[in-house]
PDB file of N, CA and C in Angstrom:
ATOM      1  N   UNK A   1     217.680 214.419 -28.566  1.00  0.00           N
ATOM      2  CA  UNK A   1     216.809 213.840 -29.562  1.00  0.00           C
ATOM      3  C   UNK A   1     215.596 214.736 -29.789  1.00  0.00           C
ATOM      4  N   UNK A   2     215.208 215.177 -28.972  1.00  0.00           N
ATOM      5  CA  UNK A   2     214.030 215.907 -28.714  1.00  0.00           C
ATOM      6  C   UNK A   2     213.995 217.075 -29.883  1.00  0.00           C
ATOM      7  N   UNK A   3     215.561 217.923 -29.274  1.00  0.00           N
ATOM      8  CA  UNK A   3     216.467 219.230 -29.995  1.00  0.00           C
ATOM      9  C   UNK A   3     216.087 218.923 -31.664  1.00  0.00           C
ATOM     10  N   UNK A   4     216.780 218.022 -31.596  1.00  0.00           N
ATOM     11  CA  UNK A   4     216.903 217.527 -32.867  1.00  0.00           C
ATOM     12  C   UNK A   4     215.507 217.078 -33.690  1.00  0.00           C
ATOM     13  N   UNK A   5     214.336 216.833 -33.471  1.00  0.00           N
ATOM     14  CA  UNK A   5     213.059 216.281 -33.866  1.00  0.00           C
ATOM     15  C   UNK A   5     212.669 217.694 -34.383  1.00  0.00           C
ATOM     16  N   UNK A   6     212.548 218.551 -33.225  1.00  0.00           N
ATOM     17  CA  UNK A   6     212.445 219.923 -33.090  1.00  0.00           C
ATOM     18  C   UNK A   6     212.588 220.938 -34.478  1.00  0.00           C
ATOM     19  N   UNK A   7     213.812 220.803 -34.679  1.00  0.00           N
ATOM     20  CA  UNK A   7     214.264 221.256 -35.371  1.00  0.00           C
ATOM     21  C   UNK A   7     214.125 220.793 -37.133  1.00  0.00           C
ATOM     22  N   UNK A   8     213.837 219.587 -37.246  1.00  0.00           N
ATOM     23  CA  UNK A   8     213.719 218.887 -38.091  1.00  0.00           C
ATOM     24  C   UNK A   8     212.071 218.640 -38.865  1.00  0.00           C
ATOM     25  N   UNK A   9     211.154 218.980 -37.938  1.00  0.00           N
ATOM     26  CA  UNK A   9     210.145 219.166 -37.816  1.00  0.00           C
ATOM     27  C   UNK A   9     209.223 220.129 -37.283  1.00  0.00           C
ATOM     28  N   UNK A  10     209.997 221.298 -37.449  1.00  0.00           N
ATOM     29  CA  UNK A  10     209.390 222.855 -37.696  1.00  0.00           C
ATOM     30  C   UNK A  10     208.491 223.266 -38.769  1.00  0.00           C
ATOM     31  N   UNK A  11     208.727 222.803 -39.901  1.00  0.00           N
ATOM     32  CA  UNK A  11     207.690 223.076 -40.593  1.00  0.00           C
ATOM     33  C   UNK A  11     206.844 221.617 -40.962  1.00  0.00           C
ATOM     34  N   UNK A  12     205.690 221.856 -41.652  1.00  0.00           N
ATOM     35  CA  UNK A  12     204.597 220.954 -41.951  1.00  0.00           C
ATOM     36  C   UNK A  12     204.796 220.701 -43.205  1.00  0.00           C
ATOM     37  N   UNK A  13     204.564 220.020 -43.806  1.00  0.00           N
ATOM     38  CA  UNK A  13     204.118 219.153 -45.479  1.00  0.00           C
ATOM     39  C   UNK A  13     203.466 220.497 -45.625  1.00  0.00           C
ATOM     40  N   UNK A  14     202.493 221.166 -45.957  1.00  0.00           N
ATOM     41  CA  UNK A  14     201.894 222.292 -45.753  1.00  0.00           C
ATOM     42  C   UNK A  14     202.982 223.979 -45.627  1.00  0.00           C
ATOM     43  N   UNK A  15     204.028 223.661 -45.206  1.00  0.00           N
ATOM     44  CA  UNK A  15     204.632 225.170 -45.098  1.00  0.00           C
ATOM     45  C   UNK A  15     204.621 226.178 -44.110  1.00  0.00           C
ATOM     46  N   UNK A  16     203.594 225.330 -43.151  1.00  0.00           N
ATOM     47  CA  UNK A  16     203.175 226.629 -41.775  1.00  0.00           C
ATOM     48  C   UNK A  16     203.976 225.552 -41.417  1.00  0.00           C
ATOM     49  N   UNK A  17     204.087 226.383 -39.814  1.00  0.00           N
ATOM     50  CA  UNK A  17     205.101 226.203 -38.867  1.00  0.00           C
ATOM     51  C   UNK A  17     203.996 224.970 -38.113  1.00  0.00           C
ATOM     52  N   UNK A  18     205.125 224.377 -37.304  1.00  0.00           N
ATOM     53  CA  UNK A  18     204.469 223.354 -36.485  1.00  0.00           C
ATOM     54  C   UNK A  18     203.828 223.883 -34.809  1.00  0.00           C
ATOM     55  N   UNK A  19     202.766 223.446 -34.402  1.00  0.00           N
ATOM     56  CA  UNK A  19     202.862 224.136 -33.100  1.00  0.00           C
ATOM     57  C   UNK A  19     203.450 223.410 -31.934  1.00  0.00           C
ATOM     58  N   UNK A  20     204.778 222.902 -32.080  1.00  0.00           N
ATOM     59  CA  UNK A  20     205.069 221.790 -30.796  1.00  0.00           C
ATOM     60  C   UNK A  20     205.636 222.425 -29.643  1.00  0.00           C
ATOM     61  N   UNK A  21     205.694 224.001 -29.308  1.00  0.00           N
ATOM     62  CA  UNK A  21     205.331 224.339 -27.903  1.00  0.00           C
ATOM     63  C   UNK A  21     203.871 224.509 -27.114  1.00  0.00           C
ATOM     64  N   UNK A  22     203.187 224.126 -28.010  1.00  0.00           N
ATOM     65  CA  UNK A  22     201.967 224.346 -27.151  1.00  0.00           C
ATOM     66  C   UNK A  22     201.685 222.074 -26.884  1.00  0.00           C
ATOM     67  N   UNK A  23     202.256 221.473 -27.136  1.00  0.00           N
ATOM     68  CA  UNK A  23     202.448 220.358 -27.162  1.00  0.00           C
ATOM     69  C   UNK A  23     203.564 220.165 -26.107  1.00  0.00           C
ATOM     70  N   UNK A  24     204.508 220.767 -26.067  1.00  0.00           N
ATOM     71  CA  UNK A  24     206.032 220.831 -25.029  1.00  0.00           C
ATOM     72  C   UNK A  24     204.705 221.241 -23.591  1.00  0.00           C
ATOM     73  N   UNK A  25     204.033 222.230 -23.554  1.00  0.00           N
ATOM     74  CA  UNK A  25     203.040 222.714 -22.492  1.00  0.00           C
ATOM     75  C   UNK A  25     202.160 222.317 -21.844  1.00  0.00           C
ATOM     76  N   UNK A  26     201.547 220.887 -22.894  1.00  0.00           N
ATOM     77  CA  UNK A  26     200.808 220.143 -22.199  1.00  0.00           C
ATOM     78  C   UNK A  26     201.473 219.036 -21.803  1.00  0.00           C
ATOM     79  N   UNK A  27     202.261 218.151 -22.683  1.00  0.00           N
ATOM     80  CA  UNK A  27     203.436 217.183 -21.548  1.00  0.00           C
ATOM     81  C   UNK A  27     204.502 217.488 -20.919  1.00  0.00           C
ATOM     82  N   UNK A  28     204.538 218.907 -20.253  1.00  0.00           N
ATOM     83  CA  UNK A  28     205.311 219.378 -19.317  1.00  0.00           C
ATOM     84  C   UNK A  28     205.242 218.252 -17.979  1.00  0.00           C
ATOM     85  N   UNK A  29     204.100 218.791 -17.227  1.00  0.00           N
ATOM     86  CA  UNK A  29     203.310 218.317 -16.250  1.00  0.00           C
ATOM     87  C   UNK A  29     204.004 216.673 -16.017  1.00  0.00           C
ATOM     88  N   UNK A  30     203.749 216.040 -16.373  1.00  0.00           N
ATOM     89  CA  UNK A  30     203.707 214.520 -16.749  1.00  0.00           C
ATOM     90  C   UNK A  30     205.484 214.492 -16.765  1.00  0.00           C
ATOM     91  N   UNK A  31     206.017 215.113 -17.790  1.00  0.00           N
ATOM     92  CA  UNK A  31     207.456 214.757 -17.280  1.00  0.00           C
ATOM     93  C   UNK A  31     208.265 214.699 -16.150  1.00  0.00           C
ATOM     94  N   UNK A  32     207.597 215.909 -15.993  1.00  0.00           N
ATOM     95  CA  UNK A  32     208.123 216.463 -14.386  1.00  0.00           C
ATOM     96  C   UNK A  32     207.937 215.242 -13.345  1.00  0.00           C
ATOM     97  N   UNK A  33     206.903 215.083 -13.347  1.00  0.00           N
ATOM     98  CA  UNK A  33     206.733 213.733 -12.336  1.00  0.00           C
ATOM     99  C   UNK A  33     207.769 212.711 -12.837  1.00  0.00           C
ATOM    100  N   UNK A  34     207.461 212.185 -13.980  1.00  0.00           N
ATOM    101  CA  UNK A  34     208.490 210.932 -14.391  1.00  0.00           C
ATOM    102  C   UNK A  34     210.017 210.952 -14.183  1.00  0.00           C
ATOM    103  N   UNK A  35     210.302 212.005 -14.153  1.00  0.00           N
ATOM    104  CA  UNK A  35     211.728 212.295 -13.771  1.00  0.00           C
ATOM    105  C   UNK A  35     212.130 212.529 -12.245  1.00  0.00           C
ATOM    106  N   UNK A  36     210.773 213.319 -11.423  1.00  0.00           N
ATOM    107  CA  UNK A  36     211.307 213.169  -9.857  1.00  0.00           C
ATOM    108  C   UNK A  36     211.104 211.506  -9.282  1.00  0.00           C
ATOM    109  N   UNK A  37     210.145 210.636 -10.456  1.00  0.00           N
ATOM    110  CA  UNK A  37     209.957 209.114  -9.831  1.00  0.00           C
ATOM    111  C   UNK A  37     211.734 208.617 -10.220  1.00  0.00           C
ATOM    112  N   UNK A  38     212.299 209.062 -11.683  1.00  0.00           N
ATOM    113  CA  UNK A  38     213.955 208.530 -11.323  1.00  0.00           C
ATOM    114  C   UNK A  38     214.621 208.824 -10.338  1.00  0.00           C
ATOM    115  N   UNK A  39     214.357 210.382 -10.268  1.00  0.00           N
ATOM    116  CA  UNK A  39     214.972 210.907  -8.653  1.00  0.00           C
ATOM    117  C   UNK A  39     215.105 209.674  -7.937  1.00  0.00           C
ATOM    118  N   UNK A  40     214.084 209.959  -7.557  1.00  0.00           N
ATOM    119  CA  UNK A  40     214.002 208.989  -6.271  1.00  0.00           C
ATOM    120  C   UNK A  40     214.194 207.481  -6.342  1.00  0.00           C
ATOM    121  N   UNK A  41     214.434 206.927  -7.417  1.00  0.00           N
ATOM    122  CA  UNK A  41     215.439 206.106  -7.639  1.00  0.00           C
ATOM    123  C   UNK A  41     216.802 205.656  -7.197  1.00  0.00           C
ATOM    124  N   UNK A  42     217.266 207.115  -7.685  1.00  0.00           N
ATOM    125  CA  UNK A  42     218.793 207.696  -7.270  1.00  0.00           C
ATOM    126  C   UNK A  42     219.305 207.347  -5.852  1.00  0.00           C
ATOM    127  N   UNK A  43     218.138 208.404  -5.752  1.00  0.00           N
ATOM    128  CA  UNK A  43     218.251 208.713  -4.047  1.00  0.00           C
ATOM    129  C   UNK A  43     218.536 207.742  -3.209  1.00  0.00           C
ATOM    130  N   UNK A  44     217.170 206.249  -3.443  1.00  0.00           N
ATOM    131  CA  UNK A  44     217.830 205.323  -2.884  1.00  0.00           C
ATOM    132  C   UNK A  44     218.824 204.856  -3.272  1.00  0.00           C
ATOM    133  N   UNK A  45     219.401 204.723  -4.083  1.00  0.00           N
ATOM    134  CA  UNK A  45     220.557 204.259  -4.697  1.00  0.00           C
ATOM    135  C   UNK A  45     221.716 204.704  -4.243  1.00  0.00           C
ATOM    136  N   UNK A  46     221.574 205.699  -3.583  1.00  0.00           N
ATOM    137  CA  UNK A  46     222.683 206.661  -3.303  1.00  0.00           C
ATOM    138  C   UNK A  46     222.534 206.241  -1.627  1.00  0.00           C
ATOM    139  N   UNK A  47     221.299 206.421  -1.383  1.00  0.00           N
ATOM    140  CA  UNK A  47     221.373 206.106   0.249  1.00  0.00           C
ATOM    141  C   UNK A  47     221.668 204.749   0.862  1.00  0.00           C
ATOM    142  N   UNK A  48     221.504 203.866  -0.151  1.00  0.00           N
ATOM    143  CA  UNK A  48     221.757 202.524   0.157  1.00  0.00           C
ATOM    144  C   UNK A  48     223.029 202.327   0.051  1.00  0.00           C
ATOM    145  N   UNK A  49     224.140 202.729  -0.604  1.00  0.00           N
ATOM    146  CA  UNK A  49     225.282 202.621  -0.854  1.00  0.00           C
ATOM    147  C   UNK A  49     226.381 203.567   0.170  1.00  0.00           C
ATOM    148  N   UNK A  50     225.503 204.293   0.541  1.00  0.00           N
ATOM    149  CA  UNK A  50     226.885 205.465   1.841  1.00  0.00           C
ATOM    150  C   UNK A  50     226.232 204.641   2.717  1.00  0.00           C
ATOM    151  N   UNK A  51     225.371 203.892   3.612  1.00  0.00           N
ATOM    152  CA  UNK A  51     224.903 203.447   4.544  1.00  0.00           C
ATOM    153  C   UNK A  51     223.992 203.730   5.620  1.00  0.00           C
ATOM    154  N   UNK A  52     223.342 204.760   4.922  1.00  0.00           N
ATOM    155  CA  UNK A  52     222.198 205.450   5.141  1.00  0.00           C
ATOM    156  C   UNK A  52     220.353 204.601   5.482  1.00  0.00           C
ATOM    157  N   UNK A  53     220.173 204.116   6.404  1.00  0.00           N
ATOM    158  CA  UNK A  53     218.760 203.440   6.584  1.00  0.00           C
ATOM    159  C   UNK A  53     217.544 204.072   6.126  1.00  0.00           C
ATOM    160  N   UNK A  54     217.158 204.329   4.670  1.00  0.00           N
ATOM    161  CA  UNK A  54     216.238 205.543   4.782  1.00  0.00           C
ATOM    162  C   UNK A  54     215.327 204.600   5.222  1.00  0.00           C
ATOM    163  N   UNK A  55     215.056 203.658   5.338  1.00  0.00           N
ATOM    164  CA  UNK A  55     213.734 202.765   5.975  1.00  0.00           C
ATOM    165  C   UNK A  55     212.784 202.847   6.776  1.00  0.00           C
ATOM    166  N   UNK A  56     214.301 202.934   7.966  1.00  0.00           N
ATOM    167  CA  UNK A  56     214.065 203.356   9.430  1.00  0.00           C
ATOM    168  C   UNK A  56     214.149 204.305   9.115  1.00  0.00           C
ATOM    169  N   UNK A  57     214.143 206.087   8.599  1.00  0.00           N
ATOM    170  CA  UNK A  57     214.264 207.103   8.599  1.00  0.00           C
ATOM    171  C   UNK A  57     213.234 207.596   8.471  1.00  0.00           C
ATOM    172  N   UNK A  58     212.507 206.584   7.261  1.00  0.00           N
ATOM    173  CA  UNK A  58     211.431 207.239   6.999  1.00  0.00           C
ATOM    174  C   UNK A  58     209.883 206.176   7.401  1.00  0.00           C
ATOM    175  N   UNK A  59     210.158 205.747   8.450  1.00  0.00           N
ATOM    176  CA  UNK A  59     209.256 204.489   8.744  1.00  0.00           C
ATOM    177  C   UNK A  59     208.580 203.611   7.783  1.00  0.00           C
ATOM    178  N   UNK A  60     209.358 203.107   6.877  1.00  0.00           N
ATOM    179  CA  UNK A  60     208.695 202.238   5.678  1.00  0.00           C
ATOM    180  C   UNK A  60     208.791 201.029   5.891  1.00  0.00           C
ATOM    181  N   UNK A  61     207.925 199.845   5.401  1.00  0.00           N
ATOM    182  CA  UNK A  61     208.170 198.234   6.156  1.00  0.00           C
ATOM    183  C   UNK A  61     209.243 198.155   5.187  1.00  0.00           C
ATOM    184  N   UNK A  62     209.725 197.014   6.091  1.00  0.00           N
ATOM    185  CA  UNK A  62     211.044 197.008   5.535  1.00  0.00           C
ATOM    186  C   UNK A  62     211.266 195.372   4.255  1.00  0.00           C
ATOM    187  N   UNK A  63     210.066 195.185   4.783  1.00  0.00           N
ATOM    188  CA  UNK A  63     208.912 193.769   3.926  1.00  0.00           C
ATOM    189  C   UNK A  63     208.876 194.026   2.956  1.00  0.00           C
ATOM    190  N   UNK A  64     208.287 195.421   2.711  1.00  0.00           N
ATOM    191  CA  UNK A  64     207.314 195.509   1.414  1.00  0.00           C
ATOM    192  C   UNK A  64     206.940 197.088   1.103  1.00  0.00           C
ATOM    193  N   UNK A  65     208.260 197.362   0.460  1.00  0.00           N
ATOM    194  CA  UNK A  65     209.281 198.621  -0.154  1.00  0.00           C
ATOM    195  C   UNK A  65     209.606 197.934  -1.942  1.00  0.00           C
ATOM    196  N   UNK A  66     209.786 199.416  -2.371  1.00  0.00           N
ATOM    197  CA  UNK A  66     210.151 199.234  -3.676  1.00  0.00           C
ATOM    198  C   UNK A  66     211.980 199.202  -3.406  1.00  0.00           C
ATOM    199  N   UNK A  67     212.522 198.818  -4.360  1.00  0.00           N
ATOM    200  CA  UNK A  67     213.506 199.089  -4.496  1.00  0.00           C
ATOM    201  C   UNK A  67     214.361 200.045  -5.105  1.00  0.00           C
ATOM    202  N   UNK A  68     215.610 200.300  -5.097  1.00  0.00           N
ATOM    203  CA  UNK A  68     215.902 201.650  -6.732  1.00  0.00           C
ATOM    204  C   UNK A  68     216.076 200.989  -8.007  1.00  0.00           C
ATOM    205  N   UNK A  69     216.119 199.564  -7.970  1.00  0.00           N
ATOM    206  CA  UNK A  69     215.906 199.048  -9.566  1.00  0.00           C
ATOM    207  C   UNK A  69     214.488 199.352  -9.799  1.00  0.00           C
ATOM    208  N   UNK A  70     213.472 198.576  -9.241  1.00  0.00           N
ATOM    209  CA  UNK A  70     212.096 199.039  -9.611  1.00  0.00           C
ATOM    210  C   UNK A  70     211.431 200.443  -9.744  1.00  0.00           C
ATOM    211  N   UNK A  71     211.955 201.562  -9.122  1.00  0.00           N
ATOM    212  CA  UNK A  71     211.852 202.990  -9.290  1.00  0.00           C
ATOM    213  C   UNK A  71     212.292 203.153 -10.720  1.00  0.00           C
ATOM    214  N   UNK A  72     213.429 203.173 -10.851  1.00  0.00           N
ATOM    215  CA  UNK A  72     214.027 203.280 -12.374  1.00  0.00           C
ATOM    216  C   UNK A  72     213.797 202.302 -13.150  1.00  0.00           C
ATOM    217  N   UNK A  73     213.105 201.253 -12.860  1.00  0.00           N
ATOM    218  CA  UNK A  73     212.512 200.308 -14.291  1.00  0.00           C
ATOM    219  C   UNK A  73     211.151 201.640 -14.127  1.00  0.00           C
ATOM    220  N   UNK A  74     210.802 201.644 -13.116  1.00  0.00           N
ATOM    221  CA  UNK A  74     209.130 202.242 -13.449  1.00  0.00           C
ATOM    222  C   UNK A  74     209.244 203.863 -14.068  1.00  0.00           C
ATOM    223  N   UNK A  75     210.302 204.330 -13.856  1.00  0.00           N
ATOM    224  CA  UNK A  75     210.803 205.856 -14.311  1.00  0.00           C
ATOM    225  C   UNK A  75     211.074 205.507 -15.487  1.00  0.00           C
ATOM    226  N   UNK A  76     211.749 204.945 -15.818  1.00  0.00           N
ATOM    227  CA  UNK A  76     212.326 204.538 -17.479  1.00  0.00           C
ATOM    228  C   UNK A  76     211.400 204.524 -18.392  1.00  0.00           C
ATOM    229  N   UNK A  77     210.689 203.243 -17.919  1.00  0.00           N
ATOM    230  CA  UNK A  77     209.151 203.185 -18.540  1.00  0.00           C
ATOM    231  C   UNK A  77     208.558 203.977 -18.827  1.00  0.00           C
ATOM    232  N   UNK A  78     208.138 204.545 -18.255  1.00  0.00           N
ATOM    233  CA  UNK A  78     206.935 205.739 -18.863  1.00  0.00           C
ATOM    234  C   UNK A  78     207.593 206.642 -19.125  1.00  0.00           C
ATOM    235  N   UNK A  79     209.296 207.230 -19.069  1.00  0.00           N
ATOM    236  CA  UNK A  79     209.735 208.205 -19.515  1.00  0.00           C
ATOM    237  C   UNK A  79     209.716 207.497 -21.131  1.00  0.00           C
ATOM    238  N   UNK A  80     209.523 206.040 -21.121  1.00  0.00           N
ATOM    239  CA  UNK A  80     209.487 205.603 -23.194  1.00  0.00           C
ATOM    240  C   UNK A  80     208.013 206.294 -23.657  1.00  0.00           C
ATOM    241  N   UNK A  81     207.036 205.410 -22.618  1.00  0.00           N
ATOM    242  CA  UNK A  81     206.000 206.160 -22.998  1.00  0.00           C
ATOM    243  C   UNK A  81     205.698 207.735 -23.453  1.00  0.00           C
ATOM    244  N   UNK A  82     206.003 208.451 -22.311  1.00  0.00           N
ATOM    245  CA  UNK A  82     206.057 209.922 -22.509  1.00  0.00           C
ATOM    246  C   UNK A  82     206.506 210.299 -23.828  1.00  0.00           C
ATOM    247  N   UNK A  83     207.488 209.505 -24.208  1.00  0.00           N
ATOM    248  CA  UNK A  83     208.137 210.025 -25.150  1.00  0.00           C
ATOM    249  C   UNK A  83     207.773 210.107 -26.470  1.00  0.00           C
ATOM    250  N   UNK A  84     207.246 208.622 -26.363  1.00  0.00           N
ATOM    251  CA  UNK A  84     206.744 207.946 -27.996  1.00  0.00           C
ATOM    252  C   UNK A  84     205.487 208.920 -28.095  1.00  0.00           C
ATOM    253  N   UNK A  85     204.438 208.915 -26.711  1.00  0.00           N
ATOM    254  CA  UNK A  85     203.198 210.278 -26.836  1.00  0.00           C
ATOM    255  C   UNK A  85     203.680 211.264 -27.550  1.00  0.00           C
ATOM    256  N   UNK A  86     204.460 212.034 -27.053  1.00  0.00           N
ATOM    257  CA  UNK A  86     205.264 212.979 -27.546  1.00  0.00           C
ATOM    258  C   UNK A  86     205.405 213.433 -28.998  1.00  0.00           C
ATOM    259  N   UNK A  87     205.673 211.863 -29.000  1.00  0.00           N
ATOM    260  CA  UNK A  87     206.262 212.000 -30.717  1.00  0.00           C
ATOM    261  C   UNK A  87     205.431 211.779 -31.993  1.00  0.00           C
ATOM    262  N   UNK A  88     204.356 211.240 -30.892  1.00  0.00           N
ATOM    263  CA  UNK A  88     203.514 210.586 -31.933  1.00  0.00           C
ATOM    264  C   UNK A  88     202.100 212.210 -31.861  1.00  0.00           C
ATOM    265  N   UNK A  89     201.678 212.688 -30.760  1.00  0.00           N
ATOM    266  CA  UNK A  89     201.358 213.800 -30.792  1.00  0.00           C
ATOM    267  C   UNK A  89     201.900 215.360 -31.575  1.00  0.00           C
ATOM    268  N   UNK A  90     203.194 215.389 -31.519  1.00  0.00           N
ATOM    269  CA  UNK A  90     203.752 216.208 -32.725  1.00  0.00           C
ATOM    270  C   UNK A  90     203.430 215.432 -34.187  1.00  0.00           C
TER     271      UNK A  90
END
Protein backbone atom coordinates (compact mmCIF):
# COMPACT_ATOMS: atom_id res chain seq x y z
CA UNK A 1 0.00 0.00 0.00
CA UNK A 2 2.66 2.17 0.97
CA UNK A 3 4.51 1.13 -2.78
CA UNK A 4 1.61 2.03 -4.22
CA UNK A 5 0.71 5.67 -2.42
CA UNK A 6 4.33 6.21 -3.34
CA UNK A 7 4.09 5.98 -6.53
CA UNK A 8 0.85 7.56 -7.06
CA UNK A 9 1.82 10.50 -5.23
CA UNK A 10 5.20 11.50 -6.57
CA UNK A 11 4.30 14.46 -7.92
CA UNK A 12 2.35 17.54 -6.32
CA UNK A 13 -0.80 19.55 -7.73
CA UNK A 14 2.16 21.94 -8.36
CA UNK A 15 4.50 19.60 -10.66
CA UNK A 16 7.58 19.31 -8.26
CA UNK A 17 8.26 16.14 -6.92
CA UNK A 18 7.03 15.13 -3.51
CA UNK A 19 9.58 14.86 -0.66
CA UNK A 20 8.27 11.54 1.04
CA UNK A 21 11.80 10.13 1.74
CA UNK A 22 12.73 12.61 3.95
CA UNK A 23 9.19 11.75 5.65
CA UNK A 24 10.01 7.66 5.17
CA UNK A 25 13.34 9.13 7.56
CA UNK A 26 11.63 10.59 10.13
CA UNK A 27 8.94 7.68 10.74
CA UNK A 28 11.57 5.19 10.34
CA UNK A 29 12.44 5.21 14.05
CA UNK A 30 8.86 4.69 15.36
CA UNK A 31 8.18 1.80 13.00
CA UNK A 32 10.91 -0.06 13.91
CA UNK A 33 9.76 -0.23 17.41
CA UNK A 34 6.07 -0.99 16.43
CA UNK A 35 6.99 -3.92 14.61
CA UNK A 36 9.67 -5.46 17.20
CA UNK A 37 6.40 -4.78 19.87
CA UNK A 38 4.52 -7.49 17.10
CA UNK A 39 7.67 -9.45 17.35
CA UNK A 40 7.30 -10.06 20.48
CA UNK A 41 3.92 -10.91 20.20
CA UNK A 42 4.90 -13.78 18.02
CA UNK A 43 7.40 -14.85 20.10
CA UNK A 44 5.09 -15.47 22.81
CA UNK A 45 2.85 -16.99 20.67
CA UNK A 46 5.23 -19.24 19.45
CA UNK A 47 6.65 -20.00 22.92
CA UNK A 48 3.44 -20.69 24.41
CA UNK A 49 2.46 -23.16 21.89
CA UNK A 50 5.92 -25.58 21.64
CA UNK A 51 5.79 -25.51 25.55
CA UNK A 52 8.26 -23.28 26.34
CA UNK A 53 7.78 -21.31 30.06
CA UNK A 54 9.17 -18.01 28.99
CA UNK A 55 7.76 -16.80 32.44
CA UNK A 56 9.85 -18.78 34.47
CA UNK A 57 12.66 -18.10 31.94
CA UNK A 58 12.50 -14.85 32.13
CA UNK A 59 11.31 -14.20 35.81
CA UNK A 60 8.01 -12.41 34.99
CA UNK A 61 4.86 -12.66 37.55
CA UNK A 62 3.02 -14.94 36.28
CA UNK A 63 -0.18 -12.66 37.77
CA UNK A 64 0.41 -9.82 35.90
CA UNK A 65 2.02 -10.34 32.28
CA UNK A 66 0.74 -9.21 29.02
CA UNK A 67 -0.34 -11.67 26.84
CA UNK A 68 0.42 -12.28 22.80
CA UNK A 69 -3.18 -11.13 22.03
CA UNK A 70 -2.56 -7.86 23.89
CA UNK A 71 1.05 -7.37 22.31
CA UNK A 72 -0.53 -7.61 18.88
CA UNK A 73 -3.75 -5.68 19.71
CA UNK A 74 -1.11 -3.01 21.04
CA UNK A 75 1.32 -3.58 17.83
CA UNK A 76 -1.57 -3.41 15.44
CA UNK A 77 -2.71 -0.32 16.92
CA UNK A 78 -0.28 2.03 16.54
CA UNK A 79 1.07 0.25 13.47
CA UNK A 80 -2.88 2.05 12.23
CA UNK A 81 -1.71 4.98 13.83
CA UNK A 82 1.76 5.11 12.31
CA UNK A 83 0.25 4.70 9.33
CA UNK A 84 -2.66 7.11 9.00
CA UNK A 85 0.50 9.80 10.45
CA UNK A 86 2.15 8.71 7.59
CA UNK A 87 -0.36 9.37 5.30
CA UNK A 88 -1.70 12.17 6.48
CA UNK A 89 1.99 13.79 6.80
CA UNK A 90 2.75 13.01 3.04
Amino acid sequence: MLIILGYILRKSKTGKDLLWESALNLYRPLFLIIIEICFIGINIYLWSHSGINHLLIFEFDPRNNLSYQKFLEIGTFLLRLWFLSFIIYI
